[in-house]
N, C-alpha and C. Protein backbone atom coordinates (compact mmCIF):
# COMPACT_ATOMS: atom_id res chain seq x y z
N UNK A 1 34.90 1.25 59.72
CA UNK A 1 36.12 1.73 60.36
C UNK A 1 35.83 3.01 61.11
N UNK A 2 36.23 3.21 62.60
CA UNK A 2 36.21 4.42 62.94
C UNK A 2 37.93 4.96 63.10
N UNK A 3 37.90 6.05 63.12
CA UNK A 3 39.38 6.69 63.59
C UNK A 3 39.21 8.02 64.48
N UNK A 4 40.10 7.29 65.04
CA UNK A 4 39.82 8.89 66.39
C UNK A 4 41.13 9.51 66.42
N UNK A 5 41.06 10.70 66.92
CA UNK A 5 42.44 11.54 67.26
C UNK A 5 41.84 12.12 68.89
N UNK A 6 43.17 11.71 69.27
CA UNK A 6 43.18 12.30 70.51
C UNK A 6 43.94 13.66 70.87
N UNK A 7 43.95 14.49 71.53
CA UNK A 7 44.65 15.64 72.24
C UNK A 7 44.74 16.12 73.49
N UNK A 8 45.06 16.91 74.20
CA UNK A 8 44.66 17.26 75.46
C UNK A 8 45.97 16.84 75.95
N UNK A 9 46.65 16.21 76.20
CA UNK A 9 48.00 15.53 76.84
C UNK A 9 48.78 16.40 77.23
N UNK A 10 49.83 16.48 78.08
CA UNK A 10 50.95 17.21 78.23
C UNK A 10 51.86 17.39 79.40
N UNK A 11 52.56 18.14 80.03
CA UNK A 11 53.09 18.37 81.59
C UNK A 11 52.35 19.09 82.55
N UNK A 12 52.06 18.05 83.50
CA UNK A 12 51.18 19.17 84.56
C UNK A 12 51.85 19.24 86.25
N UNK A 13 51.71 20.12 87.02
CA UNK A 13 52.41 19.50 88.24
C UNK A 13 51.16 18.45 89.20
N UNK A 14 51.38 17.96 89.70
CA UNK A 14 51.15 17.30 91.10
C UNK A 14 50.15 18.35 91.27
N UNK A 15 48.42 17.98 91.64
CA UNK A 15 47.65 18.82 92.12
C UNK A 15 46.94 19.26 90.97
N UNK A 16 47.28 19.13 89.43
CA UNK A 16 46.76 20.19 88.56
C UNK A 16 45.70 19.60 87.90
N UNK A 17 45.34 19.81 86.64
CA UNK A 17 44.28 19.18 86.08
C UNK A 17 44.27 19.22 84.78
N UNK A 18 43.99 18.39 83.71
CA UNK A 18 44.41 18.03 82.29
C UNK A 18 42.73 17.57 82.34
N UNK A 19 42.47 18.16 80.95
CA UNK A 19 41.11 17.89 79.69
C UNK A 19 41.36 17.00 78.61
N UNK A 20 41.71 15.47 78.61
CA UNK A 20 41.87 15.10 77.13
C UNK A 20 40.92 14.87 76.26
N UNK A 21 40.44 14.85 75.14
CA UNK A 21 39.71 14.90 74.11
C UNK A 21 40.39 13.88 73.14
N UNK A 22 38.70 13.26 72.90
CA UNK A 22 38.75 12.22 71.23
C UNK A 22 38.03 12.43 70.36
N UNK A 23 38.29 12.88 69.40
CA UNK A 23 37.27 12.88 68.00
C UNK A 23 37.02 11.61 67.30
N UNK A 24 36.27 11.49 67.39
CA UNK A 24 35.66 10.53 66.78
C UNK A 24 34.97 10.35 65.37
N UNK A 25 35.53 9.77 64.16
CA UNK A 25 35.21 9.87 62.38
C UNK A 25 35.22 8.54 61.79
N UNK A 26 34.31 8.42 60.77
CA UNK A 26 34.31 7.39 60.16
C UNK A 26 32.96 6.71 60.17
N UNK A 27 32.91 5.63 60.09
CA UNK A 27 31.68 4.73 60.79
C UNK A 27 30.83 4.27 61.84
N UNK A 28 30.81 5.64 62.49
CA UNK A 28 30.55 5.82 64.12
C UNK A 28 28.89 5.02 64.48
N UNK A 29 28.13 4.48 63.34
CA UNK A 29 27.43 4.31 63.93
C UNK A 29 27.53 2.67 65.04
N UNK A 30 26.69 1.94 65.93
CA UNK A 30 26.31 0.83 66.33
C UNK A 30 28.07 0.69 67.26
N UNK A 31 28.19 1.92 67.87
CA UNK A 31 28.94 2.25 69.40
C UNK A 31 28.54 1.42 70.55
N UNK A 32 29.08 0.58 70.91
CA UNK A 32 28.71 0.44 72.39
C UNK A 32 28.99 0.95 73.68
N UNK A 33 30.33 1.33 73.23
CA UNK A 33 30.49 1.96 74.56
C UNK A 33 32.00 2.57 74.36
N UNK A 34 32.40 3.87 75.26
CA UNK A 34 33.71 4.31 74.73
C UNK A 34 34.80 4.79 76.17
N UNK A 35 35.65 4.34 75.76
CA UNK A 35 36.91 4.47 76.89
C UNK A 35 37.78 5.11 77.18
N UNK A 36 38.94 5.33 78.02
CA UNK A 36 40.26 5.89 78.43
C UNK A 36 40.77 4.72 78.91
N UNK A 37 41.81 3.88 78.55
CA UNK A 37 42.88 3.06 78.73
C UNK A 37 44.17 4.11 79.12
N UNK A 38 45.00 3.40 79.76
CA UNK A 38 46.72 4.35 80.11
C UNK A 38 47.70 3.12 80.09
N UNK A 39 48.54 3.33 79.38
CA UNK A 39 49.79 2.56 79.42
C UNK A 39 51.09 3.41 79.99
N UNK A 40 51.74 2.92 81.27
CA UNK A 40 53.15 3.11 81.12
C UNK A 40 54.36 1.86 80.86
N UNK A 41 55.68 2.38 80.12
CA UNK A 41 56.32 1.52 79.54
C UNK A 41 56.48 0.56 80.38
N UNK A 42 56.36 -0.53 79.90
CA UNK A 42 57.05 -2.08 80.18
C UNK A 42 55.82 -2.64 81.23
N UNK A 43 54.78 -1.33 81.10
CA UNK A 43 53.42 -2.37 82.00
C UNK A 43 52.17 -2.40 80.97
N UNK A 44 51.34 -3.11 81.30
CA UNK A 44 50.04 -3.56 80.67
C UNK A 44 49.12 -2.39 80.61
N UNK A 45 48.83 -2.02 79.76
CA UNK A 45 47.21 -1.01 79.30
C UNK A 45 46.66 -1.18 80.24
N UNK A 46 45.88 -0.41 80.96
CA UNK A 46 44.98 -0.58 81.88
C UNK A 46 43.61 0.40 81.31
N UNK A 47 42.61 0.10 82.04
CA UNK A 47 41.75 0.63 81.51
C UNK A 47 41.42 1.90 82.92
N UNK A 48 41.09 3.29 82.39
CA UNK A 48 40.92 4.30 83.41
C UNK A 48 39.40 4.60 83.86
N UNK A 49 38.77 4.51 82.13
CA UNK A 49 37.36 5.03 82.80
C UNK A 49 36.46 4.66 81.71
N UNK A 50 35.09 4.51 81.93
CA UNK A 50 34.63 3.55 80.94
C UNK A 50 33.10 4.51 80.48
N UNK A 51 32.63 4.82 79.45
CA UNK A 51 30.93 5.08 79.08
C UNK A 51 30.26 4.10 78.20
N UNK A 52 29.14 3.87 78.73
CA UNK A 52 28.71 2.64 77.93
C UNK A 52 27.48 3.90 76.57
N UNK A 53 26.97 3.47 75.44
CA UNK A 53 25.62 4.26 75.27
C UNK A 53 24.80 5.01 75.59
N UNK A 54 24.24 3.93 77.08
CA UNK A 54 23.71 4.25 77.83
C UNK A 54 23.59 5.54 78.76
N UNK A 55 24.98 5.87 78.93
CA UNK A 55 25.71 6.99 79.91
C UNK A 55 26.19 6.28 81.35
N UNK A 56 25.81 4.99 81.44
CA UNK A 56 26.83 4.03 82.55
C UNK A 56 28.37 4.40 82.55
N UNK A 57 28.96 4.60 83.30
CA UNK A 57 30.31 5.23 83.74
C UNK A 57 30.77 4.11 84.90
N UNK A 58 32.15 3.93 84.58
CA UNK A 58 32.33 2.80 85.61
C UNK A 58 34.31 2.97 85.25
N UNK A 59 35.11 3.26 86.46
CA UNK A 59 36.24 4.10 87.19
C UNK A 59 37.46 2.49 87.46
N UNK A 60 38.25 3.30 87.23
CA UNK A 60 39.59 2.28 88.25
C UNK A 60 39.31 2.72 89.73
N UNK A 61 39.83 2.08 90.63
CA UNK A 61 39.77 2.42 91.46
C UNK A 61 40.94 3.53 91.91
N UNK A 62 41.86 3.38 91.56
CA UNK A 62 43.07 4.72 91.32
C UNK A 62 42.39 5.92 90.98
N UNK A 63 41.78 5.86 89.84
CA UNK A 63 40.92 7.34 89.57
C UNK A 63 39.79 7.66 90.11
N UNK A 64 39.15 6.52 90.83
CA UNK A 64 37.78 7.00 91.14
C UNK A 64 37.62 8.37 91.99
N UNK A 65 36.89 9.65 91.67
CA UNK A 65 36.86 10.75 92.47
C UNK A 65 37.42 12.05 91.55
N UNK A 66 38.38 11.38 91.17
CA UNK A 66 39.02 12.41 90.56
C UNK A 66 39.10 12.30 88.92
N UNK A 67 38.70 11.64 88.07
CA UNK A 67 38.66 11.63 86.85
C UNK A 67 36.82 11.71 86.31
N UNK A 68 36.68 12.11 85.31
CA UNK A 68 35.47 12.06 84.80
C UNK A 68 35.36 11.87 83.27
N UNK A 69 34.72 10.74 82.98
CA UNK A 69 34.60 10.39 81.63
C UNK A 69 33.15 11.22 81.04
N UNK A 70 33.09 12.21 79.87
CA UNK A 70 31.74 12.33 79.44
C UNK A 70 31.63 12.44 77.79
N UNK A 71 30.95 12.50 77.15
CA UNK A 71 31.11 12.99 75.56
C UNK A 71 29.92 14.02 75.24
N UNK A 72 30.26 14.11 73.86
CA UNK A 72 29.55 15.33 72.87
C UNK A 72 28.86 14.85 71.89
N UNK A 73 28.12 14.58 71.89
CA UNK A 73 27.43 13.42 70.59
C UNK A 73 27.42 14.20 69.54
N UNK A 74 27.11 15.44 69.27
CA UNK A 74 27.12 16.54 68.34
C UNK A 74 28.80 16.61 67.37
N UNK A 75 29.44 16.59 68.78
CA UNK A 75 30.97 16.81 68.18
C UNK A 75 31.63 15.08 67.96
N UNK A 76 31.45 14.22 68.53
CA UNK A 76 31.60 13.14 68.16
C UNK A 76 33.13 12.78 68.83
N UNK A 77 32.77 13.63 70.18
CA UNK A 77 34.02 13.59 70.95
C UNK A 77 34.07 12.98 72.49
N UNK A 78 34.92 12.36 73.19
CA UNK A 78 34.37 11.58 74.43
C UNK A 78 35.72 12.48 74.86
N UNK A 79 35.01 12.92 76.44
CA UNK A 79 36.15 13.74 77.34
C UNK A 79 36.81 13.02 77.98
N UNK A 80 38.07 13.15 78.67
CA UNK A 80 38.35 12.50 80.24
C UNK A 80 38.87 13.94 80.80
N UNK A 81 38.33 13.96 82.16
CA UNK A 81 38.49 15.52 82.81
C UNK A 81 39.42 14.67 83.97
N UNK A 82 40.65 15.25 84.12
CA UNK A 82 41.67 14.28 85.23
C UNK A 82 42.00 15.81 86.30
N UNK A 83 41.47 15.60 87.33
CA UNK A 83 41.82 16.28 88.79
C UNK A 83 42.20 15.66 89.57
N UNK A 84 43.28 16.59 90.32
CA UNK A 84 44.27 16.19 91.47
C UNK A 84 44.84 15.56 90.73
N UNK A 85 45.85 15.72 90.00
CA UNK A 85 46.94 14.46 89.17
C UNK A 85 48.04 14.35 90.53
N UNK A 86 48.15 12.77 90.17
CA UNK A 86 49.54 12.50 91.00
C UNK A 86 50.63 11.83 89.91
N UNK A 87 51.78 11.96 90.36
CA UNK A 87 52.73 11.66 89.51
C UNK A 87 52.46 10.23 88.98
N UNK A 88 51.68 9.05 89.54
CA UNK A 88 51.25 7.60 89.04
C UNK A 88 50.56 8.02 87.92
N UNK A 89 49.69 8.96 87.93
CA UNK A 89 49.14 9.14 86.63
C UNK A 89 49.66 9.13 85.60
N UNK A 90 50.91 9.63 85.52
CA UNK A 90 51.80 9.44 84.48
C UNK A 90 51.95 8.27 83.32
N UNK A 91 51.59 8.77 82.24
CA UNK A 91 51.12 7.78 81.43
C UNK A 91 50.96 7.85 79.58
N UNK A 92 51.14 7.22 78.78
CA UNK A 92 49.89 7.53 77.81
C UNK A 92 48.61 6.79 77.54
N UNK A 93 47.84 7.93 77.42
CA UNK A 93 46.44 7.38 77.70
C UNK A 93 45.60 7.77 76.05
N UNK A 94 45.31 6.64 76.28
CA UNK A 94 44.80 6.03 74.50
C UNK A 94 43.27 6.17 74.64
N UNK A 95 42.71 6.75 73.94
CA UNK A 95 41.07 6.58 73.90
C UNK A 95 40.47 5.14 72.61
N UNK A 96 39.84 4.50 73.53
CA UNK A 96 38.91 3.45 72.81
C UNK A 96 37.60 3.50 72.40
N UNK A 97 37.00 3.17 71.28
CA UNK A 97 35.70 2.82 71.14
C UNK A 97 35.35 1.70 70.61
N UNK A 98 34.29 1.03 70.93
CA UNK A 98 33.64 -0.35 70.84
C UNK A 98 32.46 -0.30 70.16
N UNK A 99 32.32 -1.24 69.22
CA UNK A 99 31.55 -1.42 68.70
C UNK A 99 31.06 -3.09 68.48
N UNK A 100 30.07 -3.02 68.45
CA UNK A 100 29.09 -4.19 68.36
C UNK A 100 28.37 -4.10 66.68
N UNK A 101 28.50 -4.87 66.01
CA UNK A 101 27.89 -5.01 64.40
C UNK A 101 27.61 -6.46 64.48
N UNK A 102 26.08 -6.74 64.62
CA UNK A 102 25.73 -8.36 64.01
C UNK A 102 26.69 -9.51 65.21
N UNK A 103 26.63 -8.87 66.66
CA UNK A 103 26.79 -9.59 67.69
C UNK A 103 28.37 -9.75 67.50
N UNK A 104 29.10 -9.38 66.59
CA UNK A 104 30.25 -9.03 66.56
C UNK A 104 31.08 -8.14 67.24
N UNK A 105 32.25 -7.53 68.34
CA UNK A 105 32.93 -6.53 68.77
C UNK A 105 33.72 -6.43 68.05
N UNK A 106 34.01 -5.05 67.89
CA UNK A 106 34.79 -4.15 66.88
C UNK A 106 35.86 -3.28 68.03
N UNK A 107 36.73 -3.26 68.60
CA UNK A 107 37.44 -1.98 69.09
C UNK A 107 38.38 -1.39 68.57
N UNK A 108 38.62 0.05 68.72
CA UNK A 108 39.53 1.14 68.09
C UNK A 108 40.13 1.86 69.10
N UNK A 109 41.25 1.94 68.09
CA UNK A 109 42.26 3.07 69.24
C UNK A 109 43.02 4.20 68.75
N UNK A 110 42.80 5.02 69.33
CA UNK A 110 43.75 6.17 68.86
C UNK A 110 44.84 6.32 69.14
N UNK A 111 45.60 7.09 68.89
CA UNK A 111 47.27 6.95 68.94
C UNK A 111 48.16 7.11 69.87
N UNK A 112 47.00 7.54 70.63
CA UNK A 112 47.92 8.02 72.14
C UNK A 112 48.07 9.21 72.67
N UNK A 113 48.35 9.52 73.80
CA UNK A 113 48.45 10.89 74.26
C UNK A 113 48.83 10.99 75.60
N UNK A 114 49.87 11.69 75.82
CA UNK A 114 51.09 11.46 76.31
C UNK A 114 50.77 12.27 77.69
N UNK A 115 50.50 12.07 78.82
CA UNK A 115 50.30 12.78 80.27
C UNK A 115 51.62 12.35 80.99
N UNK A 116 52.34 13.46 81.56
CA UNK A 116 53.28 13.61 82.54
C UNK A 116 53.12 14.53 83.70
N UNK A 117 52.68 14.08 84.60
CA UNK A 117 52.52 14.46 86.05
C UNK A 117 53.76 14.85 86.61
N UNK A 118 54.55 15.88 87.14
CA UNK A 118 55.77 16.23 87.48
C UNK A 118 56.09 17.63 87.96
N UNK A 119 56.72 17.72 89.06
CA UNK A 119 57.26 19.40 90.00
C UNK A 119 58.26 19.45 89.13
């Protein structure tokens, strides 16, 4: 089992820039790769920004430019760095991690974290 907590979320205007953070605990080992998904109500999860192991990084096309996925292996934490927010951003954005055990996928999610883009 892993469990993550997320933070970083909150009100920003149009133009600004939000740091969210995931901790990451539990059974962290045999990771494949770890995410930023965003849901707004009454639409489908989407996925924002992706790190594989490896350090492969791969973008929506909405964020590409302006978001950056990286982590802390020490702290056991994966970033998303969001510049230039526009009010679409508006969202909560859930951090994922994947895991692979014995050709098996495993994914986890944290609870959410709440971004509002707004003048």
């Amino acid at each position: 089992q892993v469990q993550l907590v997320e933070s970083g979320g909150g009100l920003v205007q149009p133009g600004g820039s939000l740091r969210l953070s995931c901790v990451a605990s539990g059974s962290i080992s045999s990771v494949y790769a770890m995410a930023w998904y965003r849901q707004v109500p009454g639409m489908r999860r989407e996925l924002a920004a992706t790190m594989t192991i490896g350090d492969n990084t791969n973008y929506a096309a909405s964020v590409k430019g302006r978001f950056t996925i990286s982590r802390d292996n020490a702290k056991n934490t994966v970033y998303l760095q969001m510049n230039s927010l526009k009010p679409e951003d508006t969202a909560v954005y859930y951090c994922n991690v994947a895991q692979v055990i014995s050709g098996t996928r495993y994914d986890y999610w944290g609870q959410g974290t709440q971004v509002t883009v707004s003048s």
